[in-house]
C-alpha atoms as a PDB file:
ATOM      1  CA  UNK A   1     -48.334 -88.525-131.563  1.00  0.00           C
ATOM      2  CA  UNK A   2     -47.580 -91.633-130.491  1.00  0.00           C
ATOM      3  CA  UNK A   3     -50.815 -92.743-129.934  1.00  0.00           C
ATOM      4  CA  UNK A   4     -51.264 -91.397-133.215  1.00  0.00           C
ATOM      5  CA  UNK A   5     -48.734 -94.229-134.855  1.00  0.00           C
ATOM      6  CA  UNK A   6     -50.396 -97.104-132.728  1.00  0.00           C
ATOM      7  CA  UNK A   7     -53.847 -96.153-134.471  1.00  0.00           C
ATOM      8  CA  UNK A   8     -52.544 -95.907-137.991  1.00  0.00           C
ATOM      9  CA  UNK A   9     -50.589 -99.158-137.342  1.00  0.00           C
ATOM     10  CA  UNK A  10     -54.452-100.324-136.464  1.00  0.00           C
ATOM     11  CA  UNK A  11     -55.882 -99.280-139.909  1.00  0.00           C
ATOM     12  CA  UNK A  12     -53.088-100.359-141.886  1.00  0.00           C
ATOM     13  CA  UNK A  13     -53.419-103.609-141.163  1.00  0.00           C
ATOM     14  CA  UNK A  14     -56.316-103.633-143.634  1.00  0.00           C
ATOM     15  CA  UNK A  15     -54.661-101.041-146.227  1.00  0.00           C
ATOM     16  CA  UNK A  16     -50.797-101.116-146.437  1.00  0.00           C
ATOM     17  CA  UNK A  17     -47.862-102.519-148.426  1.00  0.00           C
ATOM     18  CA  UNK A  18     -44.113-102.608-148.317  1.00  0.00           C
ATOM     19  CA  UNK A  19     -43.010-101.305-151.159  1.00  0.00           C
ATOM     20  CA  UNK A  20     -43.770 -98.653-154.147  1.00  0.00           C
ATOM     21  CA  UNK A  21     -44.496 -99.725-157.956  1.00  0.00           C
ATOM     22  CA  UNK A  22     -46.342 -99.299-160.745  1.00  0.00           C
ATOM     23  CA  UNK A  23     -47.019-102.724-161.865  1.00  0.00           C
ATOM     24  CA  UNK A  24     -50.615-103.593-161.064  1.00  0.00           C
ATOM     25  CA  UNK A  25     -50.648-106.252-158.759  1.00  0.00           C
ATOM     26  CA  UNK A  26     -53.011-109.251-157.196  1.00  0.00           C
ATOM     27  CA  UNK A  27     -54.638-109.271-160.331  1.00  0.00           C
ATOM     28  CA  UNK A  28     -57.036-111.681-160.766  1.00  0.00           C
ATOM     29  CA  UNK A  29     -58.553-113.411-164.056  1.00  0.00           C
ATOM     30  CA  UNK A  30     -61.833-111.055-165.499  1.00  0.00           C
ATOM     31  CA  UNK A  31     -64.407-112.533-163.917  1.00  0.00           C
ATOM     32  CA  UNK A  32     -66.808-114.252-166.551  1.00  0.00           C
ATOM     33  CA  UNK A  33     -69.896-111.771-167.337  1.00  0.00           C
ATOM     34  CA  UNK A  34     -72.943-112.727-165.555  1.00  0.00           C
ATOM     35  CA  UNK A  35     -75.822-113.492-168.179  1.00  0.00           C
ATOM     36  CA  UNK A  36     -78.028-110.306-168.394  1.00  0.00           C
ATOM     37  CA  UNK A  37     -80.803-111.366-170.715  1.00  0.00           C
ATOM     38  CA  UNK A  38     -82.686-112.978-168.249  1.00  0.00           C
ATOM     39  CA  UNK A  39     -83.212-110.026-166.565  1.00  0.00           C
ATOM     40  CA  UNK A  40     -83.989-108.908-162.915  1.00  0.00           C
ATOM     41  CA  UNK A  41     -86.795-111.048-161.751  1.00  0.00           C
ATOM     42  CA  UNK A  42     -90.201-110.701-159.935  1.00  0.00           C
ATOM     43  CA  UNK A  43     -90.571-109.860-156.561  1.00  0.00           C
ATOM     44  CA  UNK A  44     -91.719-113.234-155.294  1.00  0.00           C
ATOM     45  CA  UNK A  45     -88.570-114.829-157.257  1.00  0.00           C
ATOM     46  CA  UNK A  46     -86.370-112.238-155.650  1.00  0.00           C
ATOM     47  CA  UNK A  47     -87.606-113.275-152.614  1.00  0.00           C
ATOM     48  CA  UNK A  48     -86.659-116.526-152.682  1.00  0.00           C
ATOM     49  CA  UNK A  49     -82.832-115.839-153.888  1.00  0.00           C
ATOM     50  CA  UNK A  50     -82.511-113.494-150.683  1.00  0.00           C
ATOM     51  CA  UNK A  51     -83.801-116.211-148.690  1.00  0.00           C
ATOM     52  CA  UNK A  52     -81.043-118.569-150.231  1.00  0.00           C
ATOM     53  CA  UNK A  53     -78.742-116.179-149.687  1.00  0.00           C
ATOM     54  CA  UNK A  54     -79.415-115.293-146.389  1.00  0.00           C
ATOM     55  CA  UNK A  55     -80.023-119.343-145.520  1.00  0.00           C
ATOM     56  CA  UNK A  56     -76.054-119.343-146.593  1.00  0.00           C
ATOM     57  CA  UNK A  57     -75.256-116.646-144.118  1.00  0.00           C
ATOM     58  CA  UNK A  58     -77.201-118.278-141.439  1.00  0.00           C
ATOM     59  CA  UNK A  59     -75.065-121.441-142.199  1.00  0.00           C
ATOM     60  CA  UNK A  60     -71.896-119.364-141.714  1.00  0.00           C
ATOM     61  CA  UNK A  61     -70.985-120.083-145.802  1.00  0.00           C
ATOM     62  CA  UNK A  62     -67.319-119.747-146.678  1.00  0.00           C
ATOM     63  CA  UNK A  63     -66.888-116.865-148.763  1.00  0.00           C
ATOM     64  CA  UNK A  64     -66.053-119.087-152.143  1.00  0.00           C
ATOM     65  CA  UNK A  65     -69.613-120.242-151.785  1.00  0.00           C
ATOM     66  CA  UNK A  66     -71.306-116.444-151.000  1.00  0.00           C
ATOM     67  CA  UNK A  67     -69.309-115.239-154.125  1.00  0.00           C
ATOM     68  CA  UNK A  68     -70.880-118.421-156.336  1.00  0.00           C
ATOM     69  CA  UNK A  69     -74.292-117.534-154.465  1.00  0.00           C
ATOM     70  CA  UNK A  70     -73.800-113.875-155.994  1.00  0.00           C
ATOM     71  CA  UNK A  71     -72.394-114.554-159.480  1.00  0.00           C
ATOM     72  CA  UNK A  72     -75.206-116.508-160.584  1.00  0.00           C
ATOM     73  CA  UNK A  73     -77.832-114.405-158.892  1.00  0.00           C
ATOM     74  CA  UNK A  74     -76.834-110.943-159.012  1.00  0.00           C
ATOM     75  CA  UNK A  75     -78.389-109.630-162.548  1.00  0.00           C
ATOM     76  CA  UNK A  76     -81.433-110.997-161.185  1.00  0.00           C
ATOM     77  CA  UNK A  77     -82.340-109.063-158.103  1.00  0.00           C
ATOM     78  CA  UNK A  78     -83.059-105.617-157.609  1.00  0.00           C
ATOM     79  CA  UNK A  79     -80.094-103.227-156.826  1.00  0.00           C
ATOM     80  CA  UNK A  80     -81.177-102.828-153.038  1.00  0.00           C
ATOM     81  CA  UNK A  81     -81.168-106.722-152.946  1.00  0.00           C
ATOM     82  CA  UNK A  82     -77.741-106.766-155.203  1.00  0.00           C
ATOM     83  CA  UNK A  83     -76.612-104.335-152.346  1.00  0.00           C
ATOM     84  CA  UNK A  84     -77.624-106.486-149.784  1.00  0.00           C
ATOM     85  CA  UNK A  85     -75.427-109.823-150.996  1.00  0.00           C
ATOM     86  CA  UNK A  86     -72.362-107.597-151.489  1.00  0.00           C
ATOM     87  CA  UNK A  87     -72.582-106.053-148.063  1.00  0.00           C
ATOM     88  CA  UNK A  88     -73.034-109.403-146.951  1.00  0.00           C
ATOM     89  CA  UNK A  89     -70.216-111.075-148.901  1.00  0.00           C
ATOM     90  CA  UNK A  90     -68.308-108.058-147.118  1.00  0.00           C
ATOM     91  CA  UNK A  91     -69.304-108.997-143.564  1.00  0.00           C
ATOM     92  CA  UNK A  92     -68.231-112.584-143.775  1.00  0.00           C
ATOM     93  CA  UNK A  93     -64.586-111.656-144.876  1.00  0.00           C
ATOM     94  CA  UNK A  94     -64.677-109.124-142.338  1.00  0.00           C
ATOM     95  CA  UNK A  95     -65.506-111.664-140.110  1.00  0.00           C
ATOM     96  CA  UNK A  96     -63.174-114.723-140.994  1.00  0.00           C
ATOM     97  CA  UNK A  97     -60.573-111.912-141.914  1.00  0.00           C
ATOM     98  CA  UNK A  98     -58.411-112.136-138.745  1.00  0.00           C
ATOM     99  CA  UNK A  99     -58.204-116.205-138.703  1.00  0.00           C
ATOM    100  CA  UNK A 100     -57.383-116.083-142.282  1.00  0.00           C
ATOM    101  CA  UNK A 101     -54.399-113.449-141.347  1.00  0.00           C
ATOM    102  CA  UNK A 102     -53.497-115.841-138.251  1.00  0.00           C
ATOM    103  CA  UNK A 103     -53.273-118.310-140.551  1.00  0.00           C
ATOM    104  CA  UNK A 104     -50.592-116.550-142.606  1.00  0.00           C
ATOM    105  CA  UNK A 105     -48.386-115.173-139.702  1.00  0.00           C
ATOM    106  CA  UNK A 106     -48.271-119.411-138.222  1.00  0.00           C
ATOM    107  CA  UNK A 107     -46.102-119.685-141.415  1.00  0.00           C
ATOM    108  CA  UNK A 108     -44.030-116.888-141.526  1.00  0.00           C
ATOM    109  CA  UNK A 109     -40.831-118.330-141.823  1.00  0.00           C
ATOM    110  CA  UNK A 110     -42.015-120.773-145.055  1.00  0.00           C
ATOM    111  CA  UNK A 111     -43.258-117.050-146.478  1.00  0.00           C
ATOM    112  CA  UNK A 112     -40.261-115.335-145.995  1.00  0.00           C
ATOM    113  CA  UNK A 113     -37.994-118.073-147.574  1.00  0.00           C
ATOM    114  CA  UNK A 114     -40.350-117.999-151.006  1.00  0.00           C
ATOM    115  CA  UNK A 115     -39.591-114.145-151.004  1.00  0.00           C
ATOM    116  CA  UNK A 116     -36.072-114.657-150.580  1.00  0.00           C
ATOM    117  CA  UNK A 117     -35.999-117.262-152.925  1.00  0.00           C
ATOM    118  CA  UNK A 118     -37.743-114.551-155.409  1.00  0.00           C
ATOM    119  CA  UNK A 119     -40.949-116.689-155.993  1.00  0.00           C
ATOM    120  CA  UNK A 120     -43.241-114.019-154.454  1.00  0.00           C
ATOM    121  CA  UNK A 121     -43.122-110.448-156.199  1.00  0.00           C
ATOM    122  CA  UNK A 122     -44.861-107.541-154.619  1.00  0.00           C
ATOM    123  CA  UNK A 123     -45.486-104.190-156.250  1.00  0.00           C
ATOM    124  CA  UNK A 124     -47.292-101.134-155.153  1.00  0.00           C
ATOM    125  CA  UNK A 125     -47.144-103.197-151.691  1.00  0.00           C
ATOM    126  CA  UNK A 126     -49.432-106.175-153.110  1.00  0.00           C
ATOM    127  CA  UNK A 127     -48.852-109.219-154.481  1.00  0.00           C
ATOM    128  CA  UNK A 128     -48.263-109.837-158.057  1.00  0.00           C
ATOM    129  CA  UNK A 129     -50.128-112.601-158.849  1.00  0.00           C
ATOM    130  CA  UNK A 130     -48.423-113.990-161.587  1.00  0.00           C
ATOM    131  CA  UNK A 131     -45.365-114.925-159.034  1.00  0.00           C
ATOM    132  CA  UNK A 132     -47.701-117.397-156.902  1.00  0.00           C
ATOM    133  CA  UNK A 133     -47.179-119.938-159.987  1.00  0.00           C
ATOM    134  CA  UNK A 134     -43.356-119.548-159.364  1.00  0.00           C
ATOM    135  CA  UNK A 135     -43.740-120.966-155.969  1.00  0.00           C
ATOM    136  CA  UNK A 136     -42.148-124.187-155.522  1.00  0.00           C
ATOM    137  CA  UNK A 137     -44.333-124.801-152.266  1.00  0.00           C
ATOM    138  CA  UNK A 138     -47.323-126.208-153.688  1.00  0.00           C
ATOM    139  CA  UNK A 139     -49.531-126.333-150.173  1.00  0.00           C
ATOM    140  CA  UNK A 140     -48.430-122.946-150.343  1.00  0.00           C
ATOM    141  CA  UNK A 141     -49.296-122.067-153.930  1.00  0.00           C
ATOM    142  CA  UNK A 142     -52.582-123.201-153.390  1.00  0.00           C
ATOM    143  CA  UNK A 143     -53.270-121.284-149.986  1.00  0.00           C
ATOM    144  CA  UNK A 144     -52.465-118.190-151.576  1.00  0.00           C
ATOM    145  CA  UNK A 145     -54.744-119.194-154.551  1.00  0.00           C
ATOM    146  CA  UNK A 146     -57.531-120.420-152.703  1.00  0.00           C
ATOM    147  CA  UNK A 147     -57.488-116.735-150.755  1.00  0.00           C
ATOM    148  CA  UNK A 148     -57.482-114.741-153.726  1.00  0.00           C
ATOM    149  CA  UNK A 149     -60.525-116.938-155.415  1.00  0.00           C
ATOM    150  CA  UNK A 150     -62.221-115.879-151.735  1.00  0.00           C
ATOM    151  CA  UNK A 151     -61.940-112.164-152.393  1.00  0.00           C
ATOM    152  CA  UNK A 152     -58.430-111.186-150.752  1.00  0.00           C
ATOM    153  CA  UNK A 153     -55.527-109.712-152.185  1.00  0.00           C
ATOM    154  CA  UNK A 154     -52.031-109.411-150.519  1.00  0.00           C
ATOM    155  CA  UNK A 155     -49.767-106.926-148.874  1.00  0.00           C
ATOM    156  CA  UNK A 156     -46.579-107.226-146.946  1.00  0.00           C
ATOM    157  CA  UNK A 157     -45.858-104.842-144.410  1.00  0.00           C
ATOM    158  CA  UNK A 158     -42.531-104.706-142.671  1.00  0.00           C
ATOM    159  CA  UNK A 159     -42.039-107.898-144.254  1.00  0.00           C
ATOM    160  CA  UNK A 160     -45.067-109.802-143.101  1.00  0.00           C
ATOM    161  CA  UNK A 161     -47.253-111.452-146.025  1.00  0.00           C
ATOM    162  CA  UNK A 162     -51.086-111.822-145.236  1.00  0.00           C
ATOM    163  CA  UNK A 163     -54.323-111.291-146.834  1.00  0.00           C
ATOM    164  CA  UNK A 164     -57.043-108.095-146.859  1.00  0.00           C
ATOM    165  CA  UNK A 165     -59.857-107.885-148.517  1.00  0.00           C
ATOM    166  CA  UNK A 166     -59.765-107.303-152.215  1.00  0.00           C
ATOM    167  CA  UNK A 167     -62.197-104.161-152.440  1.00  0.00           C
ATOM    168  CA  UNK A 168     -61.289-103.236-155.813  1.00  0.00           C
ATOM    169  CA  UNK A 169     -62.375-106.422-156.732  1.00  0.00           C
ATOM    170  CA  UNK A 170     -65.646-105.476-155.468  1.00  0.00           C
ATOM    171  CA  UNK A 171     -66.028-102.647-157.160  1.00  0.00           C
ATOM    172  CA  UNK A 172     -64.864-103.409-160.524  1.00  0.00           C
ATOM    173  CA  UNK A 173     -67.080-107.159-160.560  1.00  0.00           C
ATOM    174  CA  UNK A 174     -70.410-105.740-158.739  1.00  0.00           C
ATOM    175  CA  UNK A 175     -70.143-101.990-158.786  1.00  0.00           C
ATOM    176  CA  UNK A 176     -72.940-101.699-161.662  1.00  0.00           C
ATOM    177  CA  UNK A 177     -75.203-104.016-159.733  1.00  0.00           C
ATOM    178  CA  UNK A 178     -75.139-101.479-156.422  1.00  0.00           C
ATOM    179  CA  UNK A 179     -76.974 -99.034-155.272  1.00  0.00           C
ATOM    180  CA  UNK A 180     -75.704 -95.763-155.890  1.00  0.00           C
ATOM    181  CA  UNK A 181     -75.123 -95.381-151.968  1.00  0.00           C
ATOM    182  CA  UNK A 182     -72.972 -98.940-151.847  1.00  0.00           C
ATOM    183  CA  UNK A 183     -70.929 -98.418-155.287  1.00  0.00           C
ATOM    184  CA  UNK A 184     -69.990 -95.333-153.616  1.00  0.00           C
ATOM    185  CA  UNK A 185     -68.923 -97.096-150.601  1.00  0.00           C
ATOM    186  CA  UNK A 186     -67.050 -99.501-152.185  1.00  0.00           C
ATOM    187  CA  UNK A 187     -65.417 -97.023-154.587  1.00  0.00           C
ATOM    188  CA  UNK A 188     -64.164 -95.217-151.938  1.00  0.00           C
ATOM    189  CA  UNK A 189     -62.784 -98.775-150.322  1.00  0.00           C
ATOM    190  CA  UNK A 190     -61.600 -99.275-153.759  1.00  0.00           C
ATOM    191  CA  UNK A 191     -58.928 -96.227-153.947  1.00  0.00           C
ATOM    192  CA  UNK A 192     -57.430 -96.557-150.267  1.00  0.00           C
ATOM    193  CA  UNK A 193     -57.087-100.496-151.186  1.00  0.00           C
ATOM    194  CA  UNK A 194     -55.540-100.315-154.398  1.00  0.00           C
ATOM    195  CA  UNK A 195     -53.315 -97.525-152.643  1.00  0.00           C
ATOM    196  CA  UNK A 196     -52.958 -96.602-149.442  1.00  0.00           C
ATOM    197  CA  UNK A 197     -52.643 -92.985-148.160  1.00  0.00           C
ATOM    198  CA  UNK A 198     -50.308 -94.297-145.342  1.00  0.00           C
ATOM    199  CA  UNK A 199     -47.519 -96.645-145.281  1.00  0.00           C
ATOM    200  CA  UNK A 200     -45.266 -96.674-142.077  1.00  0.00           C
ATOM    201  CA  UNK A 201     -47.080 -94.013-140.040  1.00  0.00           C
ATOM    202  CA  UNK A 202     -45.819 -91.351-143.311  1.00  0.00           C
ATOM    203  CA  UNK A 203     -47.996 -90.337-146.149  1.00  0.00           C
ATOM    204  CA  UNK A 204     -47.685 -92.473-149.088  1.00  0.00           C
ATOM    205  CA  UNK A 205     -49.918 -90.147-151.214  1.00  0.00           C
ATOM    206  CA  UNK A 206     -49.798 -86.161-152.266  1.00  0.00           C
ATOM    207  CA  UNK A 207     -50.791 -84.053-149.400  1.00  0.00           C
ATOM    208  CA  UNK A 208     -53.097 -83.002-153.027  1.00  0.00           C
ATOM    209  CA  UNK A 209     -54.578 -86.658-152.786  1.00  0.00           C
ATOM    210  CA  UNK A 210     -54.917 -87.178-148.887  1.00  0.00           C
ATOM    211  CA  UNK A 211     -57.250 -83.812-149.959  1.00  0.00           C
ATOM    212  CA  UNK A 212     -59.021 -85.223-152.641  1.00  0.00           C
ATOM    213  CA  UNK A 213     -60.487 -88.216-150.814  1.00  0.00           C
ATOM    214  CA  UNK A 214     -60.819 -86.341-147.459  1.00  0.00           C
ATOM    215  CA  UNK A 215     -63.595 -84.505-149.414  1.00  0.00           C
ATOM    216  CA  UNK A 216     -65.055 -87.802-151.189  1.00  0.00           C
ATOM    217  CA  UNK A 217     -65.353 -89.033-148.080  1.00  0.00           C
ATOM    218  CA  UNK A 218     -67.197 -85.754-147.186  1.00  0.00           C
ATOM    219  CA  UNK A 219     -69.446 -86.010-149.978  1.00  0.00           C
ATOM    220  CA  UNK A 220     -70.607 -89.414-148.937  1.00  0.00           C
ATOM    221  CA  UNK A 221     -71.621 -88.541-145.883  1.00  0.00           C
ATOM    222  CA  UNK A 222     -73.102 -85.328-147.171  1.00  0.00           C
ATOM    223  CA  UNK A 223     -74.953 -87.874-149.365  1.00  0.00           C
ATOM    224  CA  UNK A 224     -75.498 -90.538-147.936  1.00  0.00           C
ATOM    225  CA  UNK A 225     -76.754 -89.631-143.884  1.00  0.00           C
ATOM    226  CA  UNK A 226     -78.312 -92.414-143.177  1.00  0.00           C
ATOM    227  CA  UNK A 227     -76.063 -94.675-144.712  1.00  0.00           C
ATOM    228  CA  UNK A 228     -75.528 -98.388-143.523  1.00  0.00           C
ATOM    229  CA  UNK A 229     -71.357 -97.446-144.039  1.00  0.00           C
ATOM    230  CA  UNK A 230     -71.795 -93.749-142.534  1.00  0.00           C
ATOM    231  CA  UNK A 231     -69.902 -94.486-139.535  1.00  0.00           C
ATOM    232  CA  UNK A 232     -67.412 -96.321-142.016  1.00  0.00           C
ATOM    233  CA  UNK A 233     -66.654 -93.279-144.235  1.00  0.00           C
ATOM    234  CA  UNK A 234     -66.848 -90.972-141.306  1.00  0.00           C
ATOM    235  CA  UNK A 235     -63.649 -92.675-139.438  1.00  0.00           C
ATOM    236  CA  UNK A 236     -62.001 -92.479-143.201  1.00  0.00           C
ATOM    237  CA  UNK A 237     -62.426 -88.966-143.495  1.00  0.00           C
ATOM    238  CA  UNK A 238     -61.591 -88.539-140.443  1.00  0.00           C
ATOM    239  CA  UNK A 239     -58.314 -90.107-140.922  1.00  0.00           C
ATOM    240  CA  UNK A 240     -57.833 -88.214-144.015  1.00  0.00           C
ATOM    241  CA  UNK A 241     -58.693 -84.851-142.465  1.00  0.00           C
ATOM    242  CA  UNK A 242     -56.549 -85.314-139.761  1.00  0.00           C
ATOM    243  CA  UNK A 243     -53.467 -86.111-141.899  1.00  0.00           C
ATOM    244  CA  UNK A 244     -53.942 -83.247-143.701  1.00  0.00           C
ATOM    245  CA  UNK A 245     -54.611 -80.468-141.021  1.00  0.00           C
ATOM    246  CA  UNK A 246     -51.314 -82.159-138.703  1.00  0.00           C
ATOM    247  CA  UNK A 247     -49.430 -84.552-140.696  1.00  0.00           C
ATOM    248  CA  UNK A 248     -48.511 -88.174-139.856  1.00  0.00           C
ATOM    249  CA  UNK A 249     -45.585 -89.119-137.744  1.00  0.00           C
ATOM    250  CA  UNK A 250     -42.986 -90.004-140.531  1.00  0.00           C
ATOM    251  CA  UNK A 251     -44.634 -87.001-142.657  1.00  0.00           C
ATOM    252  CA  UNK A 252     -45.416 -84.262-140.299  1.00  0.00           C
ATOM    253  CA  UNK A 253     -47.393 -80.604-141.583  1.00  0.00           C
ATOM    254  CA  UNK A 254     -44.925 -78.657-139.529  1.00  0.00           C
ATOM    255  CA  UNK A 255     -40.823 -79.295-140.431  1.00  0.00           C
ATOM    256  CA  UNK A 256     -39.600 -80.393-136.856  1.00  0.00           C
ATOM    257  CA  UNK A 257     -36.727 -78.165-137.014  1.00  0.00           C
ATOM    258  CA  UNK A 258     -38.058 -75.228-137.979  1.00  0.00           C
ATOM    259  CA  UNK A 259     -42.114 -75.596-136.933  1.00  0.00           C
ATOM    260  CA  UNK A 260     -42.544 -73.913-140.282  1.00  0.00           C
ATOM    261  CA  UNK A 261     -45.059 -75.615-142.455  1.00  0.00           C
ATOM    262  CA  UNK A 262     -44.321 -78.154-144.960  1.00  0.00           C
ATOM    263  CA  UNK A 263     -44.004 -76.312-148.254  1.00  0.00           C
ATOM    264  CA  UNK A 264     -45.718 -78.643-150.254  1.00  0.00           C
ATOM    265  CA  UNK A 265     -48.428 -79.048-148.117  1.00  0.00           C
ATOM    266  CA  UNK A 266     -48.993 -74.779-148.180  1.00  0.00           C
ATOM    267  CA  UNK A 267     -48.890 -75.176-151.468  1.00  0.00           C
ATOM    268  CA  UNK A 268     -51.529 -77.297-151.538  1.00  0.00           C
ATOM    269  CA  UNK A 269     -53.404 -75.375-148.650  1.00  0.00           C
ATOM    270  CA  UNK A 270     -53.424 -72.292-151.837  1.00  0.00           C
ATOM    271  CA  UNK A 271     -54.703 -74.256-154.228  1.00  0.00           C
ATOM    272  CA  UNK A 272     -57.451 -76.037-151.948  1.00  0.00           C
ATOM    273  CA  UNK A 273     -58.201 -72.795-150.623  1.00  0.00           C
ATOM    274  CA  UNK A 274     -60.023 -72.024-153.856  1.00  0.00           C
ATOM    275  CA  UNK A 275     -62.287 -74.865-153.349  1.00  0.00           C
ATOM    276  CA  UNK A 276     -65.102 -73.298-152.491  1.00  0.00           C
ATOM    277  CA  UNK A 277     -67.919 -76.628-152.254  1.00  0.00           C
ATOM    278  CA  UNK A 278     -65.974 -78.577-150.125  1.00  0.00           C
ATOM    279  CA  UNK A 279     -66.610 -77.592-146.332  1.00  0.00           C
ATOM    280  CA  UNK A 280     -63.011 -79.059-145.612  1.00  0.00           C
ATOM    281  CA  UNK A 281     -61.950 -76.316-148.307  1.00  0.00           C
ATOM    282  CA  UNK A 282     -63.330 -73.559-146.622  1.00  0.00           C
ATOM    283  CA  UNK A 283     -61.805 -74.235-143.397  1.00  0.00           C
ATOM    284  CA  UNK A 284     -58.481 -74.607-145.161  1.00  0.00           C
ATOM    285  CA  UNK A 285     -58.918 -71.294-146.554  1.00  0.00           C
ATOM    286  CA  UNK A 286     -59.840 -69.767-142.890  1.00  0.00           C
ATOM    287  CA  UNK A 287     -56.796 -71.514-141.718  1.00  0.00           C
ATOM    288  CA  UNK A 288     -54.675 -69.679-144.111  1.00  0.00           C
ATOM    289  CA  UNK A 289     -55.434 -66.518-142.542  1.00  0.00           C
ATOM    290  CA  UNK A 290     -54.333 -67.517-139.389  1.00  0.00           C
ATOM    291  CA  UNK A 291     -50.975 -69.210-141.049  1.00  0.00           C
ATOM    292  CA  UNK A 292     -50.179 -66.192-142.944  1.00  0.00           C
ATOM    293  CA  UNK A 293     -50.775 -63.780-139.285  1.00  0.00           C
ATOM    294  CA  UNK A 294     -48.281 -66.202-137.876  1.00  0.00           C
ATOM    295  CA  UNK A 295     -45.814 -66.350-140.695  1.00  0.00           C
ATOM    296  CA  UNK A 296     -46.887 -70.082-141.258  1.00  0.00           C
ATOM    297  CA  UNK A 297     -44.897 -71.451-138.020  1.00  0.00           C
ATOM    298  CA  UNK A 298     -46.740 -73.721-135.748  1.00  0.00           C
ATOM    299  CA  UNK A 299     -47.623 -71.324-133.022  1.00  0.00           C
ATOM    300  CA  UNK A 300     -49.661 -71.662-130.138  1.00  0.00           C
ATOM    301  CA  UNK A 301     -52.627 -69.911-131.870  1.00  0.00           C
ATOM    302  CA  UNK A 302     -52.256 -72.161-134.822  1.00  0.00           C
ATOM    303  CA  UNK A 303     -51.994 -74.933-132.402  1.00  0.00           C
ATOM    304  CA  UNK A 304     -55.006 -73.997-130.941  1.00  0.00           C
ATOM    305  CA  UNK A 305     -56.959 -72.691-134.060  1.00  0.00           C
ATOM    306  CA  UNK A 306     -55.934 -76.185-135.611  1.00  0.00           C
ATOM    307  CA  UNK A 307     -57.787 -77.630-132.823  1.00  0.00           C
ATOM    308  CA  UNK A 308     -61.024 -76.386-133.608  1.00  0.00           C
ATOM    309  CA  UNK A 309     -60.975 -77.863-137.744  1.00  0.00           C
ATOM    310  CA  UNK A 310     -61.120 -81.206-136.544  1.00  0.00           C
ATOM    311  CA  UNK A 311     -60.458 -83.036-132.643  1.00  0.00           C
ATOM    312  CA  UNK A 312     -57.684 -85.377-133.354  1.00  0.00           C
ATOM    313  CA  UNK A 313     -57.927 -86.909-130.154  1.00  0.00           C
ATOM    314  CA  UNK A 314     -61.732 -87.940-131.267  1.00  0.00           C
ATOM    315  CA  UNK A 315     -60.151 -89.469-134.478  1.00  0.00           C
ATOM    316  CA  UNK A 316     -57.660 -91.098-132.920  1.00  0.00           C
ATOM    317  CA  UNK A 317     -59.342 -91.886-129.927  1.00  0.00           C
ATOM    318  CA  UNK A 318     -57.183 -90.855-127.722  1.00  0.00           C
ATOM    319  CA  UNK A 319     -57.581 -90.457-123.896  1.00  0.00           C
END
């Protein structure tokens, strides 16, 4: 289990927060409505945006000039090409994501003084952006501002501030422009972003919701096969799947204790057991039987039956 903690430590990095809220938070101004009555364009005209698009990839563009690029030009292209500049926007965070982080963990100590000072306000685990105008650091006010006009948002793990990318932003800005394959994607992005399914290495979600999106993610991939984010979705469901078949370290299925399983996760194992479209459902309900024969303790032959719904070692690759 362990090994378990050091992968979800891995994944959180991109999706977790410090602490619990309802405020919504790292809000950012409504982005102004593209113009629509121009319309999408020809195919020679769409041509040429993707090749100015893809000249500004090529040119290793900051992401404040990729999202310009794709406000202006979006209603014009195709949703395949729309598709194509969002993924795109995507892979350049991705790929200046860890220097931008770096760049936030160098001043650690100037962070944690703001919070102490009550300038910075986190709820739900992200920043509320209304606090960065309370900062009295302004290098530091307009760091965090210049990150959030590039497409992050912020969480604060164990007490460490940094930046992740802002899928909900995404989704709510582009999402009509995609494909129905991306918008999927991204809405799926969207919900572990906004809130994550696990903070600490314990579930931060209903065992009811770590369901839910276990079989969203199953849908996709039912979907979407050959996907460009297949392998993507796959890891996520497998992350989900696996939290809900054997817990998480901090929220285990089986009480330690006892080895008898959680009761609000058999409860949910009844009700999902009646979900008779979702694959994950039916092997919940087959699981069941084997619970019930064993008076729901964790057995060997639950163990071992466990085993055979999904390889946790695979998801977790662990050797």
């Amino acid at each position: 289990m362990k090994k378990m903690f050091v992968a979800l430590m891995i994944f959180s990095i991109l999706f977790t927060g410090c602490s619990k809220g309802t405020e919504q938070a790292n809000k950012q101004p409504a982005p102004k409505e593209t113009k629509q009555e121009v319309g999408v364009q020809s195919e020679a005209k769409q041509n040429e945006i993707m090749n100015g698009f893809n000249q500004i990839l090529q040119e290793n563009g900051a992401e404040r000039e990729v999202i310009d690029f794709i406000n202006k030009n979006i209603s014009l292209v195709s949703k395949e090409n729309a598709s194509q500049m969002v993924l795109g926007l995507e892979s350049v965070q991705q790929k200046n994501l860890e220097q931008r982080q770096k760049g936030f963990f160098e001043i650690e100590l100037r962070l944690l003084k703001s919070m102490q000072e009550g300038s910075l306000t986190f709820k739900n685990g992200s920043l509320v952006t209304s606090s960065i105008q309370q900062l009295k650091d302004e290098d530091l006010k307009k760091l965090f501002e210049d990150n959030l006009a590039m497409g992050y948002k912020f969480i604060c793990p164990e007490g460490s501030v940094y930046p992740i990318i802002n899928y909900e932003m995404a989704y709510q800005q582009y999402g009509k422009y995609l494909t129905d394959e991306i918008k999927d994607y991204f809405e799926i992005m969207a919900i572990e972003s906004e809130n994550p399914f696990s903070v600490d290495a314990g579930l931060n979600v209903s065992w009811d919701e770590v369901y839910k999106r276990a079989v969203k993610s199953e849908k996709y991939l039912q979907s979407y096969p050959k996907s460009v984010k297949y392998k993507e979705i796959k890891q996520w469901y497998g992350w989900y799947a696996a939290a809900y078949i054997y817990g998480l370290d901090n929220s285990p299925a089986f009480v330690v204790d006892t080895t008898f399983l959680n009761e609000k996760l058999k409860n949910s194992y009844l009700n999902v057991a009646m979900d008779t479209e979702s694959d994950l459902g039916k092997k919940i309900k087959d699981y069941l039987v084997v619970l019930k024969k064993n008076n729901f303790k964790l057995t060997d032959e639950v163990d071992q039956y466990r085993k055979g719904i999904i390889d946790i070692q695979e998801v977790y690759n662990i050797k």
